[in-house]
C-alpha atoms as a PDB file:
ATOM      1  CA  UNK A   1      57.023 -59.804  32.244  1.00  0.00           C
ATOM      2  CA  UNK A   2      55.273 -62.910  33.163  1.00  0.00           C
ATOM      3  CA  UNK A   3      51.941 -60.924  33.058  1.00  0.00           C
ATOM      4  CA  UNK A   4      52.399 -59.611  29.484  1.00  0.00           C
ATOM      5  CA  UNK A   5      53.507 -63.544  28.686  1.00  0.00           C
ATOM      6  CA  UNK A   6      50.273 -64.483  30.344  1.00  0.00           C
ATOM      7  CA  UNK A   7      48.029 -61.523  28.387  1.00  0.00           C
ATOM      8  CA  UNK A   8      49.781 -63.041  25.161  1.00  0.00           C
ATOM      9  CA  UNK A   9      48.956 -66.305  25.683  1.00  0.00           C
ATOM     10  CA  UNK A  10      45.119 -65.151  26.516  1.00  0.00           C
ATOM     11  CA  UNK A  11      44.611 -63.457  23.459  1.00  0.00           C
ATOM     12  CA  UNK A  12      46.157 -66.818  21.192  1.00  0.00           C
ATOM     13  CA  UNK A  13      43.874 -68.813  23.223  1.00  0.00           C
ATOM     14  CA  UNK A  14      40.877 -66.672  22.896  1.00  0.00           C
ATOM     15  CA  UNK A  15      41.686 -66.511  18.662  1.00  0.00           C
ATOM     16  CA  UNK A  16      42.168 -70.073  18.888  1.00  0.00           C
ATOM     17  CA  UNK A  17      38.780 -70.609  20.142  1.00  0.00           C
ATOM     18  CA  UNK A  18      37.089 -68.196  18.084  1.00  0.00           C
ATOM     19  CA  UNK A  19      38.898 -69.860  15.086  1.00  0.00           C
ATOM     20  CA  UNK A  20      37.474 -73.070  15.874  1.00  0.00           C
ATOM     21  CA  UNK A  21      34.282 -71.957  15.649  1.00  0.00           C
ATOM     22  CA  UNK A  22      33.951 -70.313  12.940  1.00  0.00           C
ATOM     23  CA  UNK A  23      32.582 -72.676   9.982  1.00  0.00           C
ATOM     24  CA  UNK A  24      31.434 -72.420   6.587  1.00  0.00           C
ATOM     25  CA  UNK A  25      27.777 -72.887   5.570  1.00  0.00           C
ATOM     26  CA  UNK A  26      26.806 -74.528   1.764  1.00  0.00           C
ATOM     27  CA  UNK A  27      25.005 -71.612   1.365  1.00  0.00           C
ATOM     28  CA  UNK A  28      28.398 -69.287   2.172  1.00  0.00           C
ATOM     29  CA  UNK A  29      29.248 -67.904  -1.114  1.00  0.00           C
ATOM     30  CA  UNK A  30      33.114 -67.479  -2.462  1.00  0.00           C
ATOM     31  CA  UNK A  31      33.512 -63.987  -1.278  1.00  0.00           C
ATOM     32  CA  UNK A  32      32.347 -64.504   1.553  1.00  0.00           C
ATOM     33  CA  UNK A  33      35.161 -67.431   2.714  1.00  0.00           C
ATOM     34  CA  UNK A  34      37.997 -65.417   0.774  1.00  0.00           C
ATOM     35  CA  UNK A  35      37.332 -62.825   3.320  1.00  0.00           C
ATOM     36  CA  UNK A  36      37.183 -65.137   6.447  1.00  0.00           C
ATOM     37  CA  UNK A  37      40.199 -66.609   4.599  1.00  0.00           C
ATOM     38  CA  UNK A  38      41.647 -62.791   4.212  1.00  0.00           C
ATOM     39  CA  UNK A  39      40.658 -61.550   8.191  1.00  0.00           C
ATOM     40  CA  UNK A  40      42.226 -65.144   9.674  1.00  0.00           C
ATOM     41  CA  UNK A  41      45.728 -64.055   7.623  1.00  0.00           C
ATOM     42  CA  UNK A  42      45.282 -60.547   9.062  1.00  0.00           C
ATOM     43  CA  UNK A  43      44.880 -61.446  12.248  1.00  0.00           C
ATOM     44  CA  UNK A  44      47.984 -63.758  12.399  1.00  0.00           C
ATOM     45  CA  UNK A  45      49.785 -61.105  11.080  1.00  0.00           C
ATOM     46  CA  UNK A  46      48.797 -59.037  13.962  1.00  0.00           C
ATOM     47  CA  UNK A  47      49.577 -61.409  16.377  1.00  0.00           C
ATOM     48  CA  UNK A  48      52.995 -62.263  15.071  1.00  0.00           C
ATOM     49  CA  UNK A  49      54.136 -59.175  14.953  1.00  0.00           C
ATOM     50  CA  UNK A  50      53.102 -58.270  18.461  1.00  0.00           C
ATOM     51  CA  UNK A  51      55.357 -61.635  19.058  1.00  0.00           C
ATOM     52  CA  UNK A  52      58.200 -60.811  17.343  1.00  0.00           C
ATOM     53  CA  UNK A  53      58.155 -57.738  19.556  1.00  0.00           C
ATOM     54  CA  UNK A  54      57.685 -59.101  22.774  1.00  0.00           C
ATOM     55  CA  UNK A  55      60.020 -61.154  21.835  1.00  0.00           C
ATOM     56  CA  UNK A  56      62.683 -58.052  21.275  1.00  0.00           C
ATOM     57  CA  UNK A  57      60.991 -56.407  25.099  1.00  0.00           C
ATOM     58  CA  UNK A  58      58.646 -54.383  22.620  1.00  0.00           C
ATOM     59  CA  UNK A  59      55.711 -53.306  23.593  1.00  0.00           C
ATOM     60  CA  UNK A  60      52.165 -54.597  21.010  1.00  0.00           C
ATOM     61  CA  UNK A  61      50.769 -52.706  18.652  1.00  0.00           C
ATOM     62  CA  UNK A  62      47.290 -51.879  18.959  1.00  0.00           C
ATOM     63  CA  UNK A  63      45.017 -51.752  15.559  1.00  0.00           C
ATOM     64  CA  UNK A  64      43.826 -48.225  14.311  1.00  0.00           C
ATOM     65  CA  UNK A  65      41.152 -48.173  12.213  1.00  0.00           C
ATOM     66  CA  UNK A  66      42.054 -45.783   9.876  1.00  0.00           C
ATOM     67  CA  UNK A  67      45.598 -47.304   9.456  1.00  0.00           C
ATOM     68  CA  UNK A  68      44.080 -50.340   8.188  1.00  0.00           C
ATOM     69  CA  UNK A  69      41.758 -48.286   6.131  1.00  0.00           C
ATOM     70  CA  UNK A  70      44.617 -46.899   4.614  1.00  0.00           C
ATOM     71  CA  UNK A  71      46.166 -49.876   3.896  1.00  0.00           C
ATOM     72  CA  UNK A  72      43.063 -52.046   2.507  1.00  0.00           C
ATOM     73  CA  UNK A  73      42.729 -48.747  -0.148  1.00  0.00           C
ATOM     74  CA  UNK A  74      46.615 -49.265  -0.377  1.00  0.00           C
ATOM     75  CA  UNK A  75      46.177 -52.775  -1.604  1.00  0.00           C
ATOM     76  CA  UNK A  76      43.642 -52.856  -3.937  1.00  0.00           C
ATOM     77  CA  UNK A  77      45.588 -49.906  -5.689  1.00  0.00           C
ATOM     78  CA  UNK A  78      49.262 -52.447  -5.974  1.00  0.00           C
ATOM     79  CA  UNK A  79      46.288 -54.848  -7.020  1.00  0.00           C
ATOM     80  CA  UNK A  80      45.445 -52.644  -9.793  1.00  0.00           C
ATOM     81  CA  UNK A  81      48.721 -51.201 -10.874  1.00  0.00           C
ATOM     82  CA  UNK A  82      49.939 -55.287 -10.660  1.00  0.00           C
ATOM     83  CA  UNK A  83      52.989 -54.236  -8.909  1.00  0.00           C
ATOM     84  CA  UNK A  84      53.876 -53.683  -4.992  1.00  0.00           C
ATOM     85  CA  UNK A  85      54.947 -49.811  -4.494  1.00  0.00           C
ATOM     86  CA  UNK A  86      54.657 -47.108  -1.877  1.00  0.00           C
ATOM     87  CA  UNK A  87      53.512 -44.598  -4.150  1.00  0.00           C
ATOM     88  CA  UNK A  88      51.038 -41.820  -2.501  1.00  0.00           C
ATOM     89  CA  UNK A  89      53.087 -42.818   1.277  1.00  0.00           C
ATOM     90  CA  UNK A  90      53.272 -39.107   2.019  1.00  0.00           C
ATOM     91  CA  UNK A  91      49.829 -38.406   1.318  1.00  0.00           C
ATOM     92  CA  UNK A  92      48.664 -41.594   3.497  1.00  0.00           C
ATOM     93  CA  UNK A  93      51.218 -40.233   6.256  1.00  0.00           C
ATOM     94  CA  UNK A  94      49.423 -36.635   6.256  1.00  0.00           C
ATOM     95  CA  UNK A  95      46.283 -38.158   6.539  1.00  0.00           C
ATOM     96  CA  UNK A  96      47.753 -39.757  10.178  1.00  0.00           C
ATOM     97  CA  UNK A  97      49.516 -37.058  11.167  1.00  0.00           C
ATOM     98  CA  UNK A  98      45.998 -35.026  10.603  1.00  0.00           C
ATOM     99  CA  UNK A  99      44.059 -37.210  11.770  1.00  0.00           C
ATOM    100  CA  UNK A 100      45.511 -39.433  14.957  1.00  0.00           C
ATOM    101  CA  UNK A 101      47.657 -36.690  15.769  1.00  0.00           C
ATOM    102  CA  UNK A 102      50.868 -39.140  14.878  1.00  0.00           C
ATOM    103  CA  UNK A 103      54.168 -38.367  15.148  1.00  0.00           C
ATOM    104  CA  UNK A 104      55.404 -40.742  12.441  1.00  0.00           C
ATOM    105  CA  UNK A 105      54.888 -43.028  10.513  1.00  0.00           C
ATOM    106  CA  UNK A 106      56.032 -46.414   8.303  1.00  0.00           C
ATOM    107  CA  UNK A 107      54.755 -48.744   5.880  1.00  0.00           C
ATOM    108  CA  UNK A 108      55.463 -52.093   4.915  1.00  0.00           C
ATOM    109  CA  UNK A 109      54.142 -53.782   1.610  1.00  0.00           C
ATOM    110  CA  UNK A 110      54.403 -57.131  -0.174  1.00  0.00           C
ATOM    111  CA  UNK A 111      53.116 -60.159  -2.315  1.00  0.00           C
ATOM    112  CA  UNK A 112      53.422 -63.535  -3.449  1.00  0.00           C
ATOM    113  CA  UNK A 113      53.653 -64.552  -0.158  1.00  0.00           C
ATOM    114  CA  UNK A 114      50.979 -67.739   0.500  1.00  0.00           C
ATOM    115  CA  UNK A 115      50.603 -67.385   4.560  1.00  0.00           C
ATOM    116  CA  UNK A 116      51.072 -64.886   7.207  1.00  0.00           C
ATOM    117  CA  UNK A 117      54.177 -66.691   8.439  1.00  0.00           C
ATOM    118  CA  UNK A 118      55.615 -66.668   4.998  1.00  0.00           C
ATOM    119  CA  UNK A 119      55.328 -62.486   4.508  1.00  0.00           C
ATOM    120  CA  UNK A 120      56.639 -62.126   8.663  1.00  0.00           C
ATOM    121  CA  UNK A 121      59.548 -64.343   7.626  1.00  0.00           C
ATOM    122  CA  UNK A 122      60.484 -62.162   4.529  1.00  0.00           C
ATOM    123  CA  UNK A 123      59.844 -58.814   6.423  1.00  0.00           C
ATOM    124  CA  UNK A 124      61.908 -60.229   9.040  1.00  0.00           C
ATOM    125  CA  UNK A 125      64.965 -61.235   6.578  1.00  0.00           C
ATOM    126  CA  UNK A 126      64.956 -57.740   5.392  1.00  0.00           C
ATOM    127  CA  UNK A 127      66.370 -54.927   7.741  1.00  0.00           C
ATOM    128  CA  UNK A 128      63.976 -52.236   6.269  1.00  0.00           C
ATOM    129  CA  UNK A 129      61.100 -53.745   7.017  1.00  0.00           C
ATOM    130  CA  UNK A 130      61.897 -55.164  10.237  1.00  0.00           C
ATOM    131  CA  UNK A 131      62.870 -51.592  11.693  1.00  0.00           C
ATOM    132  CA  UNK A 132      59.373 -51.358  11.027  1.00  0.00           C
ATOM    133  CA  UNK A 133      57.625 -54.212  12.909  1.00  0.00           C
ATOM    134  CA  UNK A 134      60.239 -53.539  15.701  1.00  0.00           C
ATOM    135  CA  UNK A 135      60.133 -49.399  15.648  1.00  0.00           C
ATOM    136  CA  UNK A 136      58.799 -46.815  17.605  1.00  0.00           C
ATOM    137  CA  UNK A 137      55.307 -47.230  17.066  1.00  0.00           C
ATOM    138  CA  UNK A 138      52.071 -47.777  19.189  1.00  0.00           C
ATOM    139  CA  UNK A 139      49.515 -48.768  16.542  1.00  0.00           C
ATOM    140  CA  UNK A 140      49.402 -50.640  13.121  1.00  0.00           C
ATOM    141  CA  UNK A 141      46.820 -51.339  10.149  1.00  0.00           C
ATOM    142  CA  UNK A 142      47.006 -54.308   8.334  1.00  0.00           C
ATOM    143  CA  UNK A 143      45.268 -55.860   4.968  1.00  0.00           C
ATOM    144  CA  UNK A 144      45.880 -58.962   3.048  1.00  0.00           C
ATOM    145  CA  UNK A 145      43.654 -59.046  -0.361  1.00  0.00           C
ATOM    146  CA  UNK A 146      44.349 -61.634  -3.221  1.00  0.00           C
ATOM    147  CA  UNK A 147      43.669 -60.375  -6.472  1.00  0.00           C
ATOM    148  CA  UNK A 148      42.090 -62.862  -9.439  1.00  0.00           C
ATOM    149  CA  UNK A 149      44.681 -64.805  -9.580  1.00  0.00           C
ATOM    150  CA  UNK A 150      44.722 -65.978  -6.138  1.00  0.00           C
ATOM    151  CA  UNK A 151      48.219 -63.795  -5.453  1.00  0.00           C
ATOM    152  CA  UNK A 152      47.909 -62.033  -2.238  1.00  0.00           C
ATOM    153  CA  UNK A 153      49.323 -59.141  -1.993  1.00  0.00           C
ATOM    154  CA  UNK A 154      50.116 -56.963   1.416  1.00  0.00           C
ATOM    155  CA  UNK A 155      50.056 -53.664   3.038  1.00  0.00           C
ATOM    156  CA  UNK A 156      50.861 -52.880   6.508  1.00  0.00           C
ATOM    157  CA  UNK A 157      50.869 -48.869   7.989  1.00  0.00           C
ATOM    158  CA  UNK A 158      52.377 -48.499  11.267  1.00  0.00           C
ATOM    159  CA  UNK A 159      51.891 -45.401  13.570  1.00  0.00           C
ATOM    160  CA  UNK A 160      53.078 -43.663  16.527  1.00  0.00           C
ATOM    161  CA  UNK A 161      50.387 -41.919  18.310  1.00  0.00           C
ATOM    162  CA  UNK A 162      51.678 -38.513  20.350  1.00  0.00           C
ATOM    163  CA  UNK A 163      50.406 -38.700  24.016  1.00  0.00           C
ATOM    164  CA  UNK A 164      47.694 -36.949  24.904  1.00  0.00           C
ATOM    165  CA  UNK A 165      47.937 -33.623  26.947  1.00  0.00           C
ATOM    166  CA  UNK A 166      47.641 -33.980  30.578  1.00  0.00           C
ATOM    167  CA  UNK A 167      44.591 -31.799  31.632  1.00  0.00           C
ATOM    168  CA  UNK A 168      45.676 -32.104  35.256  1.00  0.00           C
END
């Protein structure tokens, strides 16, 4: 246990650093610090989840790309429609189930929110979503967009990956 404490506290300290290094040019344009903006909210997103589960003996969620390919197309659609749904969750589920060989799968969506602590905390207050961030799952996409109003609005896609055959 103390290892995975110690491995936790690595990985803050290494973001930490890499945060603090990261600065913004005059010449940066808009986009381009809405997106470091967007990536820093995503990332603490990631980490607090993988918190909150260690927290509950949990083990983390590792990233999969096409989870959080799923869920950055996932956003921009709510974005469009102007409304959070989960409409088209069966045909994003196939796509895992195709093509990471998942065994299931679970989604989690939201907006309004203004920081990653603010959309954890109302996950966490709601028992839906928090069977989610604390189910049986080994990976997780996440994306954070804000539309033209400066709303963000959320998408995470959680997966459980089936264990590859033993060739032994």
């Amino acid at each position: 246990m103390k290892t995975y404490y110690f491995k936790t506290w690595l990985i803050l300290s290494c973001f930490a650093v890499l945060t603090c290094t990261v600065s913004c040019s005059k010449d940066d344009s808009l986009e381009d610090i809405e997106k470091l903006e967007t990536l820093s909210i995503e990332e603490e997103i990631f980490q607090l989840v993988n918190l909150h589960r260690a927290s509950i003996g949990k083990e983390p969620l590792a990233i999969n790309n096409l989870a959080t390919e799923l869920a950055e197309e996932h956003t921009h659609y709510m974005i469009a429609q102007k409304d959070i749904s989960h409409d088209y969750f069966d045909e994003r589920s196939d796509r895992l189930f195709n093509e990471e060989k998942a065994s299931r799968t679970g989604e989690n969506v939201a907006y309004g929110q203004q920081s990653a602590k603010d959309v954890m905390d109302a996950w966490i207050d709601s028992s839906g979503h928090r069977a989610n961030i604390e189910g049986d799952f080994t990976h997780i996409g996440i994306s954070v967009v804000k539309n033209s109003s400066g709303v963000y609005y959320f998408t995470q896609i959680f997966l459980k990956k089936k264990p590859e055959p033993n060739n032994t």
